[in-house]
PDB file of N, CA and C in Angstrom:
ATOM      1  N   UNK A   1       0.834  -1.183   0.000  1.00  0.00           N
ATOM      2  CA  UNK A   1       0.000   0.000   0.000  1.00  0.00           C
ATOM      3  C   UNK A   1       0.880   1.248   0.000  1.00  0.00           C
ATOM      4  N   UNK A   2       0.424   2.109  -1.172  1.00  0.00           N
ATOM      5  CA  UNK A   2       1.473   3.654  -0.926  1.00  0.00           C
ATOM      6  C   UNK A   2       1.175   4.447   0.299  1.00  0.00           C
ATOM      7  N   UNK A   3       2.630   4.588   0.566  1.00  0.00           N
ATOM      8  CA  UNK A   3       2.555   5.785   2.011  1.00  0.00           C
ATOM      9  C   UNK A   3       1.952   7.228   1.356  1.00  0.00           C
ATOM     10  N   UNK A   4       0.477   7.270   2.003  1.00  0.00           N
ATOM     11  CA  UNK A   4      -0.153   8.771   1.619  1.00  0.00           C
ATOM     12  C   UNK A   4       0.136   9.883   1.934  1.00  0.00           C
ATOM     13  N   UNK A   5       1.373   9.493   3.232  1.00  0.00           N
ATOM     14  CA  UNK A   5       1.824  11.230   3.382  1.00  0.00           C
ATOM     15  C   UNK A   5       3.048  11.420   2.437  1.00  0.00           C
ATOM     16  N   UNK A   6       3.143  10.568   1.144  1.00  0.00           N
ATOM     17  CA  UNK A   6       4.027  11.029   0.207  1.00  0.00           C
ATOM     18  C   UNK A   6       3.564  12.096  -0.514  1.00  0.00           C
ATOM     19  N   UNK A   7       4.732  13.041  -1.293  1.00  0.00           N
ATOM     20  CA  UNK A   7       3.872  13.579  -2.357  1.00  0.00           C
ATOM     21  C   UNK A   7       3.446  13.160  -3.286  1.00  0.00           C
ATOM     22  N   UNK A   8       2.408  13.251  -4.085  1.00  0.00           N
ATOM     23  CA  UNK A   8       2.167  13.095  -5.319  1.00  0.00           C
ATOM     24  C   UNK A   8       3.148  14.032  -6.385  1.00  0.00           C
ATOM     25  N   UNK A   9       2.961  13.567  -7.454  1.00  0.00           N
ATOM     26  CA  UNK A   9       3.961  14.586  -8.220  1.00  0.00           C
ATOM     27  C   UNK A   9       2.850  15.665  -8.630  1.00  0.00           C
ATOM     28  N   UNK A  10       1.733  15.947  -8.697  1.00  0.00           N
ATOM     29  CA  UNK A  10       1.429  16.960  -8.461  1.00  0.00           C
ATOM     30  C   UNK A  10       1.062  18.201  -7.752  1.00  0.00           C
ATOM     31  N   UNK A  11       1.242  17.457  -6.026  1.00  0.00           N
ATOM     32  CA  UNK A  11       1.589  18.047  -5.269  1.00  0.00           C
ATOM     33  C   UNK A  11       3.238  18.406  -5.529  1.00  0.00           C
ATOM     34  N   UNK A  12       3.853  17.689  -5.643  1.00  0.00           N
ATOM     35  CA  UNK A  12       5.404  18.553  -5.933  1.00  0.00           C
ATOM     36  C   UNK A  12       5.548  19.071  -6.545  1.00  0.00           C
ATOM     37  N   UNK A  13       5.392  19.322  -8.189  1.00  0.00           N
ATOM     38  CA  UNK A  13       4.971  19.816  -9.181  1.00  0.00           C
ATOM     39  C   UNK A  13       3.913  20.927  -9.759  1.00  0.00           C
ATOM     40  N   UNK A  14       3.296  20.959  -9.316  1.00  0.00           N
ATOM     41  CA  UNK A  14       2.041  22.061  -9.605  1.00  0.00           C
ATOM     42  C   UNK A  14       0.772  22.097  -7.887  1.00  0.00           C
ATOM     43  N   UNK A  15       2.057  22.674  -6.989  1.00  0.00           N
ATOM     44  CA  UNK A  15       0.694  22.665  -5.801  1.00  0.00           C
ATOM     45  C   UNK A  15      -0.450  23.358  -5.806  1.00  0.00           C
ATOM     46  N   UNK A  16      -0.042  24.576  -6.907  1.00  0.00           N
ATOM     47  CA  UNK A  16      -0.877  25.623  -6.781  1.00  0.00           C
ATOM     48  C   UNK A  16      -2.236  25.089  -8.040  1.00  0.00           C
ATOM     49  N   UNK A  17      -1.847  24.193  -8.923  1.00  0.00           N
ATOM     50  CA  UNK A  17      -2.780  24.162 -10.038  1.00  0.00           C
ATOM     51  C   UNK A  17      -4.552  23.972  -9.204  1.00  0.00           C
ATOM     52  N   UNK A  18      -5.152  24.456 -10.473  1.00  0.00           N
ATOM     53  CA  UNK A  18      -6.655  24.563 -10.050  1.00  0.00           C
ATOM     54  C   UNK A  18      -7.199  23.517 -11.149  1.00  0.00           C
ATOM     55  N   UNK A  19      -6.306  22.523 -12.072  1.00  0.00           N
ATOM     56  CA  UNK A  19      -6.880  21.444 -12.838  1.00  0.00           C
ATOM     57  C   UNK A  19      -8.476  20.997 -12.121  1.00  0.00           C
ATOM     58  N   UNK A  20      -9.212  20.988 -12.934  1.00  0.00           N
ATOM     59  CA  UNK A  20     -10.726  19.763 -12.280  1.00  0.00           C
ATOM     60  C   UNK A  20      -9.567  18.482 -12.386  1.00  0.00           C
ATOM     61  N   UNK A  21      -9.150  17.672 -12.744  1.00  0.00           N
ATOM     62  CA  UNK A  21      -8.916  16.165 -12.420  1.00  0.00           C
ATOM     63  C   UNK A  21      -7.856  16.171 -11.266  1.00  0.00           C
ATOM     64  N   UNK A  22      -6.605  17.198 -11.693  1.00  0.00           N
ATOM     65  CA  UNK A  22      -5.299  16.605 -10.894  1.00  0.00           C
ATOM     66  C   UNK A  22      -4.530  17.841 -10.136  1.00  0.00           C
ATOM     67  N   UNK A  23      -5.512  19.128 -10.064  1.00  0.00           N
ATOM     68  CA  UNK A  23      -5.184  20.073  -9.398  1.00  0.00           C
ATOM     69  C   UNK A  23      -5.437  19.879  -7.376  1.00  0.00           C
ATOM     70  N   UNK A  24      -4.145  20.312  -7.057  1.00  0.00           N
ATOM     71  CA  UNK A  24      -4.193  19.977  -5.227  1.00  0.00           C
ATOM     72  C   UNK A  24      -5.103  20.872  -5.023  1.00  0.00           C
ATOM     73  N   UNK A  25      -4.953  22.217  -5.534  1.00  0.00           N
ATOM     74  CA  UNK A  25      -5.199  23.446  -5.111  1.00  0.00           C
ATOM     75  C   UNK A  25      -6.970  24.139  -5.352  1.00  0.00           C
ATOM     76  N   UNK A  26      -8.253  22.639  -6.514  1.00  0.00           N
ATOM     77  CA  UNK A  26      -8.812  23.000  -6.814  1.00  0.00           C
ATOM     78  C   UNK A  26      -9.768  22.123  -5.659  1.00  0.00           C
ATOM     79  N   UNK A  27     -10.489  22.279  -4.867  1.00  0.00           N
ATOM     80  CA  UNK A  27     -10.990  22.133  -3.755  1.00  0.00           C
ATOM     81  C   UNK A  27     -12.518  20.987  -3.635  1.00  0.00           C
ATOM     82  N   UNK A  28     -13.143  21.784  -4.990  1.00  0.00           N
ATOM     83  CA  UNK A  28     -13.850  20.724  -5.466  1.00  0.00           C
ATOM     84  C   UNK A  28     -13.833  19.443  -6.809  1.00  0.00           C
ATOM     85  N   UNK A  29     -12.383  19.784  -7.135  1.00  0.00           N
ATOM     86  CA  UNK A  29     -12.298  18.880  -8.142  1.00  0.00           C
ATOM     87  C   UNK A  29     -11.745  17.694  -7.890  1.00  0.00           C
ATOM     88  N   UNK A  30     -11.358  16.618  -8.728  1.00  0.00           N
ATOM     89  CA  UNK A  30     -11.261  15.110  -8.281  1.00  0.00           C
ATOM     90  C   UNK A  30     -10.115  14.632  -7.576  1.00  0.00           C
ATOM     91  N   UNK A  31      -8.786  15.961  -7.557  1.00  0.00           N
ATOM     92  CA  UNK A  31      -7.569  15.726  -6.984  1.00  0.00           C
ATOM     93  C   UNK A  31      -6.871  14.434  -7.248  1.00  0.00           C
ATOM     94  N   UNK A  32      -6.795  13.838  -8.445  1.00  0.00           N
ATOM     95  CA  UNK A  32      -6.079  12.211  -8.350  1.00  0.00           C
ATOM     96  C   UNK A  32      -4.395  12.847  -7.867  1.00  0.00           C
ATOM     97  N   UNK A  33      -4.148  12.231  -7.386  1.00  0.00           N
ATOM     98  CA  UNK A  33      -2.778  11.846  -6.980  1.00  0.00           C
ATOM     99  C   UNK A  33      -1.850  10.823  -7.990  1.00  0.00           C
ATOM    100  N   UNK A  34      -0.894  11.196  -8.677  1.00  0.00           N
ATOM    101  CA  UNK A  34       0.200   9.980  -9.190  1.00  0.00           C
ATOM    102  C   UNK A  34       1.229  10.107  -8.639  1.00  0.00           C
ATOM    103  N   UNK A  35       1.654   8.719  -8.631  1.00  0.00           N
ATOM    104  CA  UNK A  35       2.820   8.163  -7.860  1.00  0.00           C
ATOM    105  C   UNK A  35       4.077   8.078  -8.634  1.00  0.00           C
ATOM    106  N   UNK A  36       5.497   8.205  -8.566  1.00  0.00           N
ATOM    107  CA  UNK A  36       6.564   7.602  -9.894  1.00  0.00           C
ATOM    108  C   UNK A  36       6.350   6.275  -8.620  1.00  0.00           C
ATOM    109  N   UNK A  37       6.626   5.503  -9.969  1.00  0.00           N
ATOM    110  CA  UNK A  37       6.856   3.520  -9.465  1.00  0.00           C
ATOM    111  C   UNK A  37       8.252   3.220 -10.444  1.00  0.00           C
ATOM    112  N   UNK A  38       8.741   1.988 -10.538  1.00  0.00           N
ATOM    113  CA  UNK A  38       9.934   1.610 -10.975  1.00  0.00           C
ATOM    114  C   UNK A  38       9.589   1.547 -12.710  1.00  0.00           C
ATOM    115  N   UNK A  39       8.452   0.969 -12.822  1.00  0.00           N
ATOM    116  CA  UNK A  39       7.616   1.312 -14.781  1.00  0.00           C
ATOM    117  C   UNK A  39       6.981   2.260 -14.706  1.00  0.00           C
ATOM    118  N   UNK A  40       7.517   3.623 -13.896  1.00  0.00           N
ATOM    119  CA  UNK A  40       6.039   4.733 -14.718  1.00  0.00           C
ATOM    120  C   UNK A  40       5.404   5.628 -13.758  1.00  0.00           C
ATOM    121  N   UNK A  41       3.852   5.331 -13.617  1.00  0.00           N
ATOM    122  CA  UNK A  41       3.380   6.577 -12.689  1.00  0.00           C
ATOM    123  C   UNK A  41       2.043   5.550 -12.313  1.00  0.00           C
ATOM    124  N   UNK A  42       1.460   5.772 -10.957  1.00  0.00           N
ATOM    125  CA  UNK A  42       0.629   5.399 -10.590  1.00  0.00           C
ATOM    126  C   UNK A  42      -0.159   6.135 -10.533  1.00  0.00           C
ATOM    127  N   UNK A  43      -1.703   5.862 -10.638  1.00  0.00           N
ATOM    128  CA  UNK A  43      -2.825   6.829  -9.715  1.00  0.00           C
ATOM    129  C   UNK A  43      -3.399   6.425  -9.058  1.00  0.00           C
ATOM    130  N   UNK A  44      -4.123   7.392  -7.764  1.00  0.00           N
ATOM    131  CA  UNK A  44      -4.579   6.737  -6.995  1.00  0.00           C
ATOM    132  C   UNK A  44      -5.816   7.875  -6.988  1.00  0.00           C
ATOM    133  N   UNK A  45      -7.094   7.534  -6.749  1.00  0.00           N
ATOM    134  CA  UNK A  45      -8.520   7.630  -6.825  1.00  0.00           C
ATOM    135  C   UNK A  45      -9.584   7.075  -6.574  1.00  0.00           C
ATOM    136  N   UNK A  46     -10.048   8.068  -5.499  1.00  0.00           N
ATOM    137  CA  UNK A  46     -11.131   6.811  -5.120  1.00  0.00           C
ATOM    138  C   UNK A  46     -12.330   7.653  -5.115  1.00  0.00           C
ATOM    139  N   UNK A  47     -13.560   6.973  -6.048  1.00  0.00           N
ATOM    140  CA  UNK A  47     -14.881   7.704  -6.428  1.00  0.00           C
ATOM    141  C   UNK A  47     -15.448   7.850  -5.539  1.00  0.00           C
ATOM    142  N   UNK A  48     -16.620   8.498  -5.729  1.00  0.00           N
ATOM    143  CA  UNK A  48     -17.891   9.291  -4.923  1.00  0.00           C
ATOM    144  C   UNK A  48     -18.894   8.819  -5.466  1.00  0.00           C
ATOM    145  N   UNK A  49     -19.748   9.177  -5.039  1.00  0.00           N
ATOM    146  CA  UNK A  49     -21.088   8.827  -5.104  1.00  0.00           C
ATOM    147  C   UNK A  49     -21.346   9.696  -5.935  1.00  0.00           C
ATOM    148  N   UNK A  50     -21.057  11.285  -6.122  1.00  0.00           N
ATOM    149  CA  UNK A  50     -21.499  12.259  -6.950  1.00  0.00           C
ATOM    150  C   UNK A  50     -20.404  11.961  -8.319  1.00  0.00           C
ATOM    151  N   UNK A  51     -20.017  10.876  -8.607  1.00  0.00           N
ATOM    152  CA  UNK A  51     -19.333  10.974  -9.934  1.00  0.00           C
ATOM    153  C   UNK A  51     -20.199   9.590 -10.572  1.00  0.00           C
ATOM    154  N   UNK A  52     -21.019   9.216  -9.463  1.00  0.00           N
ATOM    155  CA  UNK A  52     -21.896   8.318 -11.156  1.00  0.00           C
ATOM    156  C   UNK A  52     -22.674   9.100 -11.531  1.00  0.00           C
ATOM    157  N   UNK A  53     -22.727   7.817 -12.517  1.00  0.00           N
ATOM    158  CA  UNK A  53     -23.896   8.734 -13.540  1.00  0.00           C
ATOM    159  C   UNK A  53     -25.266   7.855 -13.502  1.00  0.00           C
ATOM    160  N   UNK A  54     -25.181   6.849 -12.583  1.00  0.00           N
ATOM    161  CA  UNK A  54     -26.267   5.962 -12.544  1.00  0.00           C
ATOM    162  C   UNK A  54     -26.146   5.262 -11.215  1.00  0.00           C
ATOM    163  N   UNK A  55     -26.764   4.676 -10.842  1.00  0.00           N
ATOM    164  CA  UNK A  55     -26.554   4.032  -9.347  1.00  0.00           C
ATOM    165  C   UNK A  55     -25.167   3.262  -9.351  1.00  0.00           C
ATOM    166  N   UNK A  56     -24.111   3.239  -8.844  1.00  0.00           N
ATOM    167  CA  UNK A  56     -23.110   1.947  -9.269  1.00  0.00           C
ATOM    168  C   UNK A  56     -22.210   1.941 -10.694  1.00  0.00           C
ATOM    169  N   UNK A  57     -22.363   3.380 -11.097  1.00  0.00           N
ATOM    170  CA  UNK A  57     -22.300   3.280 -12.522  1.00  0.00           C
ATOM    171  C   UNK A  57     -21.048   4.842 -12.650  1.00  0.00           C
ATOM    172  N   UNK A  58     -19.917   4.550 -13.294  1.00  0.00           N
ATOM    173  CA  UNK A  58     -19.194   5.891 -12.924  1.00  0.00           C
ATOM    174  C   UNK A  58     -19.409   6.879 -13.945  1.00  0.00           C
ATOM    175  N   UNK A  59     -19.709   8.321 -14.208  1.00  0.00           N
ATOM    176  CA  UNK A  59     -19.966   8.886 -15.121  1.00  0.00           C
ATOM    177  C   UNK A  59     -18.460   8.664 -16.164  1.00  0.00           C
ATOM    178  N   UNK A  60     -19.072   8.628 -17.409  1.00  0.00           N
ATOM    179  CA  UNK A  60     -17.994   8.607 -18.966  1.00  0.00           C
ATOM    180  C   UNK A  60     -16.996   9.867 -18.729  1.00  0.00           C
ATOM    181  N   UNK A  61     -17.406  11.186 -18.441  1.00  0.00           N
ATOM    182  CA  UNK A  61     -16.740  12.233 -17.818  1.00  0.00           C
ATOM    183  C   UNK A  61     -15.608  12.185 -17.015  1.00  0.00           C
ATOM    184  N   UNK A  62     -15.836  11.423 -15.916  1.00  0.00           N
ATOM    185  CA  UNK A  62     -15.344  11.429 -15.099  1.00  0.00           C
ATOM    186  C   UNK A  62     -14.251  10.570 -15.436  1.00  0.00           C
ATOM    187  N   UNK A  63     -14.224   9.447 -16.094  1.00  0.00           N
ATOM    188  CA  UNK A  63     -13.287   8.335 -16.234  1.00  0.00           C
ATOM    189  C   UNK A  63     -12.895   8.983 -17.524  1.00  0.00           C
ATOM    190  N   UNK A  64     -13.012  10.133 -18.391  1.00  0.00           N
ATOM    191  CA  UNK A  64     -12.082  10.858 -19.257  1.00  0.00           C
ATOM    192  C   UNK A  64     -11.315  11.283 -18.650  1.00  0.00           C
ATOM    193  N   UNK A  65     -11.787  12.183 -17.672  1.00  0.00           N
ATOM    194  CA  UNK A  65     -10.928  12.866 -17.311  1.00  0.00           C
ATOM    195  C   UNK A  65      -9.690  12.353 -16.471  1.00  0.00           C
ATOM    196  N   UNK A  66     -10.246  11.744 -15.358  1.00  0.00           N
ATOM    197  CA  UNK A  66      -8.604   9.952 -15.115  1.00  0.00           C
ATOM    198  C   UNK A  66      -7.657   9.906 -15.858  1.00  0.00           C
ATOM    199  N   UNK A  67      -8.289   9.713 -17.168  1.00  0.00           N
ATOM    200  CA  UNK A  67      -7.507   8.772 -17.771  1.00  0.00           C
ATOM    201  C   UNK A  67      -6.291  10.523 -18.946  1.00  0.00           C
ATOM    202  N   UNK A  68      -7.108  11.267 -18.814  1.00  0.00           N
ATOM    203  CA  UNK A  68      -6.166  12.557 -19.412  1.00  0.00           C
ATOM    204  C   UNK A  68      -5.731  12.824 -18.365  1.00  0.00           C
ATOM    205  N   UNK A  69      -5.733  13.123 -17.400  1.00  0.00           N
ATOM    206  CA  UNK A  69      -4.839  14.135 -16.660  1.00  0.00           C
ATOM    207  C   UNK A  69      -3.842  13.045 -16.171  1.00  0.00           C
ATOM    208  N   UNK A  70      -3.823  11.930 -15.726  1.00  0.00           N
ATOM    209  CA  UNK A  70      -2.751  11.145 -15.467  1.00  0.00           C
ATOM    210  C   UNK A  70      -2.052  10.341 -16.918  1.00  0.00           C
ATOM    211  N   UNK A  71      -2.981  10.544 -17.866  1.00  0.00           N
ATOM    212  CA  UNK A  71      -1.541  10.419 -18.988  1.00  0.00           C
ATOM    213  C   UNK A  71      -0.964  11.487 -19.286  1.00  0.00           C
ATOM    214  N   UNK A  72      -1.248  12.508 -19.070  1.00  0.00           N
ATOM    215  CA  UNK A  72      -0.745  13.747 -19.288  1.00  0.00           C
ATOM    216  C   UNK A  72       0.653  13.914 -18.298  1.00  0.00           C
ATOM    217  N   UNK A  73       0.068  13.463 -16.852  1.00  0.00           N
ATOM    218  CA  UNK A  73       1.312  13.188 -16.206  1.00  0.00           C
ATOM    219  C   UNK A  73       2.371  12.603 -16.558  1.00  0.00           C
ATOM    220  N   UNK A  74       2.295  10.951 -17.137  1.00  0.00           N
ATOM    221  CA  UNK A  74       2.936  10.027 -17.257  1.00  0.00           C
ATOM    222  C   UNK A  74       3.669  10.757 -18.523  1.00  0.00           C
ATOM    223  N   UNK A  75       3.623  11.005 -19.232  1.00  0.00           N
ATOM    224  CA  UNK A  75       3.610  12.022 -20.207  1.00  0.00           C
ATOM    225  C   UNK A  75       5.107  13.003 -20.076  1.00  0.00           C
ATOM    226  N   UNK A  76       4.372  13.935 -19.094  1.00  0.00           N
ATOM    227  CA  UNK A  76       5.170  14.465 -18.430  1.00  0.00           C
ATOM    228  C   UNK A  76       6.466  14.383 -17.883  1.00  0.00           C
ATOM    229  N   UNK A  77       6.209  12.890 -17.114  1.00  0.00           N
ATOM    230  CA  UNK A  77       7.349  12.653 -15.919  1.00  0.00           C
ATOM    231  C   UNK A  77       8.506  12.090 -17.516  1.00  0.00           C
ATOM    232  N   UNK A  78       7.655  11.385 -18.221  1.00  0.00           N
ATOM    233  CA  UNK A  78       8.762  10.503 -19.402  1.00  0.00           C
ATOM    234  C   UNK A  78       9.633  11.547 -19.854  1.00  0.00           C
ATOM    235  N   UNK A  79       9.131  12.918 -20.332  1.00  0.00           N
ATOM    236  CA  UNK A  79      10.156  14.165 -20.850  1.00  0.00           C
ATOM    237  C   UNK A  79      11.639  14.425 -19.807  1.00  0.00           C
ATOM    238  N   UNK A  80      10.650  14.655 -18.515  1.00  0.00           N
ATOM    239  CA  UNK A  80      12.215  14.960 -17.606  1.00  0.00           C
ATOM    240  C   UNK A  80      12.577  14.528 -17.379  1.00  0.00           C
ATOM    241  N   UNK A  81      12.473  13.017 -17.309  1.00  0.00           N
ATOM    242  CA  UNK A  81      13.233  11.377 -17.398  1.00  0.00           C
ATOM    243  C   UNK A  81      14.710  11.842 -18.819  1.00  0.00           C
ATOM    244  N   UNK A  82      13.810  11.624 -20.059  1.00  0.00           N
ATOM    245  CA  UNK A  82      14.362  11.659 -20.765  1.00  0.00           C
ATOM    246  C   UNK A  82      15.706  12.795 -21.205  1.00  0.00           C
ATOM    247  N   UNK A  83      14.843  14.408 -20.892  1.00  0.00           N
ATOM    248  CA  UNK A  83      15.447  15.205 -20.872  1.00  0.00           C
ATOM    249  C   UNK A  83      16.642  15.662 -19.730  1.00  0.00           C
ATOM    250  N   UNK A  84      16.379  14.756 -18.596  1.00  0.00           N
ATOM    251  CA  UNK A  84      17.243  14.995 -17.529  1.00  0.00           C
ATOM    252  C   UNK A  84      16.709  16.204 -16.659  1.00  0.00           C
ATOM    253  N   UNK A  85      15.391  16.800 -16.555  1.00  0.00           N
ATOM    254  CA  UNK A  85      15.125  18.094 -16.320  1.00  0.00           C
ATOM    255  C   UNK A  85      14.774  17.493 -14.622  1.00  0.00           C
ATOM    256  N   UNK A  86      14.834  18.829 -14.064  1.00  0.00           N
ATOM    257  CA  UNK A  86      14.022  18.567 -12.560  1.00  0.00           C
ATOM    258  C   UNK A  86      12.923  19.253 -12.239  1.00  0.00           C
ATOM    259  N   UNK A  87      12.949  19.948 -13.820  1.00  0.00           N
ATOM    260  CA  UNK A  87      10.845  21.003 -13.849  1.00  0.00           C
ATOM    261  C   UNK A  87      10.409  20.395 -14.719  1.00  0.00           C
ATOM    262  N   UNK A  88       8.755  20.364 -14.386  1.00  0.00           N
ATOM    263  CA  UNK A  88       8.042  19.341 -16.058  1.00  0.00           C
ATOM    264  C   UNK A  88       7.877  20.543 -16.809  1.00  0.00           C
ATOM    265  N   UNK A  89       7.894  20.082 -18.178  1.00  0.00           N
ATOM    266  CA  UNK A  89       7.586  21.218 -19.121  1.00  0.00           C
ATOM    267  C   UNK A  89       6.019  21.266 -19.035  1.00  0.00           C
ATOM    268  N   UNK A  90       5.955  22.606 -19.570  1.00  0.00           N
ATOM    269  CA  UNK A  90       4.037  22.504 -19.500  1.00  0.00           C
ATOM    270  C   UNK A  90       3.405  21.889 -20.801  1.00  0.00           C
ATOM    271  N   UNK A  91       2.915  20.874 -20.743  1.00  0.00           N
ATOM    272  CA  UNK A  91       2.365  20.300 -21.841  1.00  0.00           C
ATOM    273  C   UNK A  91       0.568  20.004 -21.454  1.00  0.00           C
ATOM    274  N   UNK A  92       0.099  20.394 -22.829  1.00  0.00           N
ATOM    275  CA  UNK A  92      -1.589  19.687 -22.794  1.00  0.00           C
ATOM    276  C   UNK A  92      -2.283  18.611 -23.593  1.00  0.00           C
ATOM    277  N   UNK A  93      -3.160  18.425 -23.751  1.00  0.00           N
ATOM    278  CA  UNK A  93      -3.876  16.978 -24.409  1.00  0.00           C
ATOM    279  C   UNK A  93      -3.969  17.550 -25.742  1.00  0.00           C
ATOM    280  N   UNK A  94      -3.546  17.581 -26.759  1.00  0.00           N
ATOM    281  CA  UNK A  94      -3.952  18.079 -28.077  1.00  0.00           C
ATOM    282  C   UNK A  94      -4.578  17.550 -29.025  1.00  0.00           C
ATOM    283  N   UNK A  95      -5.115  15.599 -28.644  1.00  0.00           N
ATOM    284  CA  UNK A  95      -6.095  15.169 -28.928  1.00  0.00           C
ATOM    285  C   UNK A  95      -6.231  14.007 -27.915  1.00  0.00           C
ATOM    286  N   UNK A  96      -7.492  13.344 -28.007  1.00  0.00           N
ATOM    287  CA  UNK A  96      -7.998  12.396 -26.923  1.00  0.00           C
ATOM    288  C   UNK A  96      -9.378  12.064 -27.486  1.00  0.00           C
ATOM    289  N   UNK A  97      -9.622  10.553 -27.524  1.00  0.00           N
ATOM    290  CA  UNK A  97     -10.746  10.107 -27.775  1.00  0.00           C
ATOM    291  C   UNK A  97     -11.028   9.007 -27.071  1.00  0.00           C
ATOM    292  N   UNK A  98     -11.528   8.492 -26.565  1.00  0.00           N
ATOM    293  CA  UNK A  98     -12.125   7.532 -25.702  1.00  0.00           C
ATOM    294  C   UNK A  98     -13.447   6.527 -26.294  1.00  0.00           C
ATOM    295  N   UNK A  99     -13.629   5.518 -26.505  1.00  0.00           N
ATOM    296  CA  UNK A  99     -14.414   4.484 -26.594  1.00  0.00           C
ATOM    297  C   UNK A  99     -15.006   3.666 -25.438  1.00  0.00           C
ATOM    298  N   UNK A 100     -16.380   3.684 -24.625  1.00  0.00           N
ATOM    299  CA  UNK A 100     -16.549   3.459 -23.492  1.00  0.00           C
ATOM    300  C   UNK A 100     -17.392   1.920 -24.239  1.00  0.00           C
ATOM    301  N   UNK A 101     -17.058   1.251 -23.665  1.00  0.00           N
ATOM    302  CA  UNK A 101     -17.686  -0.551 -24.377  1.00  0.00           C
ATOM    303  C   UNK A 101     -18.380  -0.845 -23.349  1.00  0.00           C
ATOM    304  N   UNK A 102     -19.118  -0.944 -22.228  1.00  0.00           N
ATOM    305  CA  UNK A 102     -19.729  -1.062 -21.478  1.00  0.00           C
ATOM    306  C   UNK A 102     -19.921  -0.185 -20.138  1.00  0.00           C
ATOM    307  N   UNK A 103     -20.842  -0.105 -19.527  1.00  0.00           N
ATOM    308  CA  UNK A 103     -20.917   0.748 -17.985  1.00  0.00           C
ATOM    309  C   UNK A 103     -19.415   0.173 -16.731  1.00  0.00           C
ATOM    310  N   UNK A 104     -18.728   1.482 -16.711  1.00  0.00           N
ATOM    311  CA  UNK A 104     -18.295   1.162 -15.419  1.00  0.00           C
ATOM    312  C   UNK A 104     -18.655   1.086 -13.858  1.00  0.00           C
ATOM    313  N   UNK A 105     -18.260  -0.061 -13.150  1.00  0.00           N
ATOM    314  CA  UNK A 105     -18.859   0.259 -12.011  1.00  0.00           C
ATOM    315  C   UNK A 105     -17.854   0.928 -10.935  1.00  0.00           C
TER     316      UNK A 105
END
């Protein structure tokens, strides 16, 4: 189990951001947390009741947005990996499409 009083890299990285998915600083938004691991980046998230969209059912929205802002991370962390940097560059989603094949629960 990850130690939660770690930072996330977006707590280290952008404390101040007001992102809806992965901003610390945006109060009502979903705050995911990613982790660096030995392959990559983790997330960690755990739903609400106000993010289905049906009883048991997670809104399509909501699991877009997951899945962009922590590849966006992963994304991220791979540049200053690569580049050797110790700031992420600012990068955004410049396309994204999603195919939902059944209800998530």
């Amino acid at each position: 189990m990850r130690d939660v009083k770690q930072l996330s890299v977006q707590e280290k990285y952008a404390p101040n951001s007001i992102c809806f998915g992965c901003g610390p600083a945006n109060e009502k938004g979903l705050q995911i947390r990613s982790f660096r691991t030995d392959n990559g980046l983790e997330m960690i998230f755990e739903t609400k009741k106000e993010h289905q969209a049906f009883p048991g059912i997670i809104n399509g929205g909501i699991i877009s947005t997951l899945l962009d802002c922590h590849g966006n991370w992963a994304a991220t962390m791979a540049l200053m990996d690569e580049n050797e940097d110790e700031n992420p560059p600012c990068t955004v989603t410049a396309t994204f499409s999603l195919k939902l094949r059944r209800p998530t629960p």
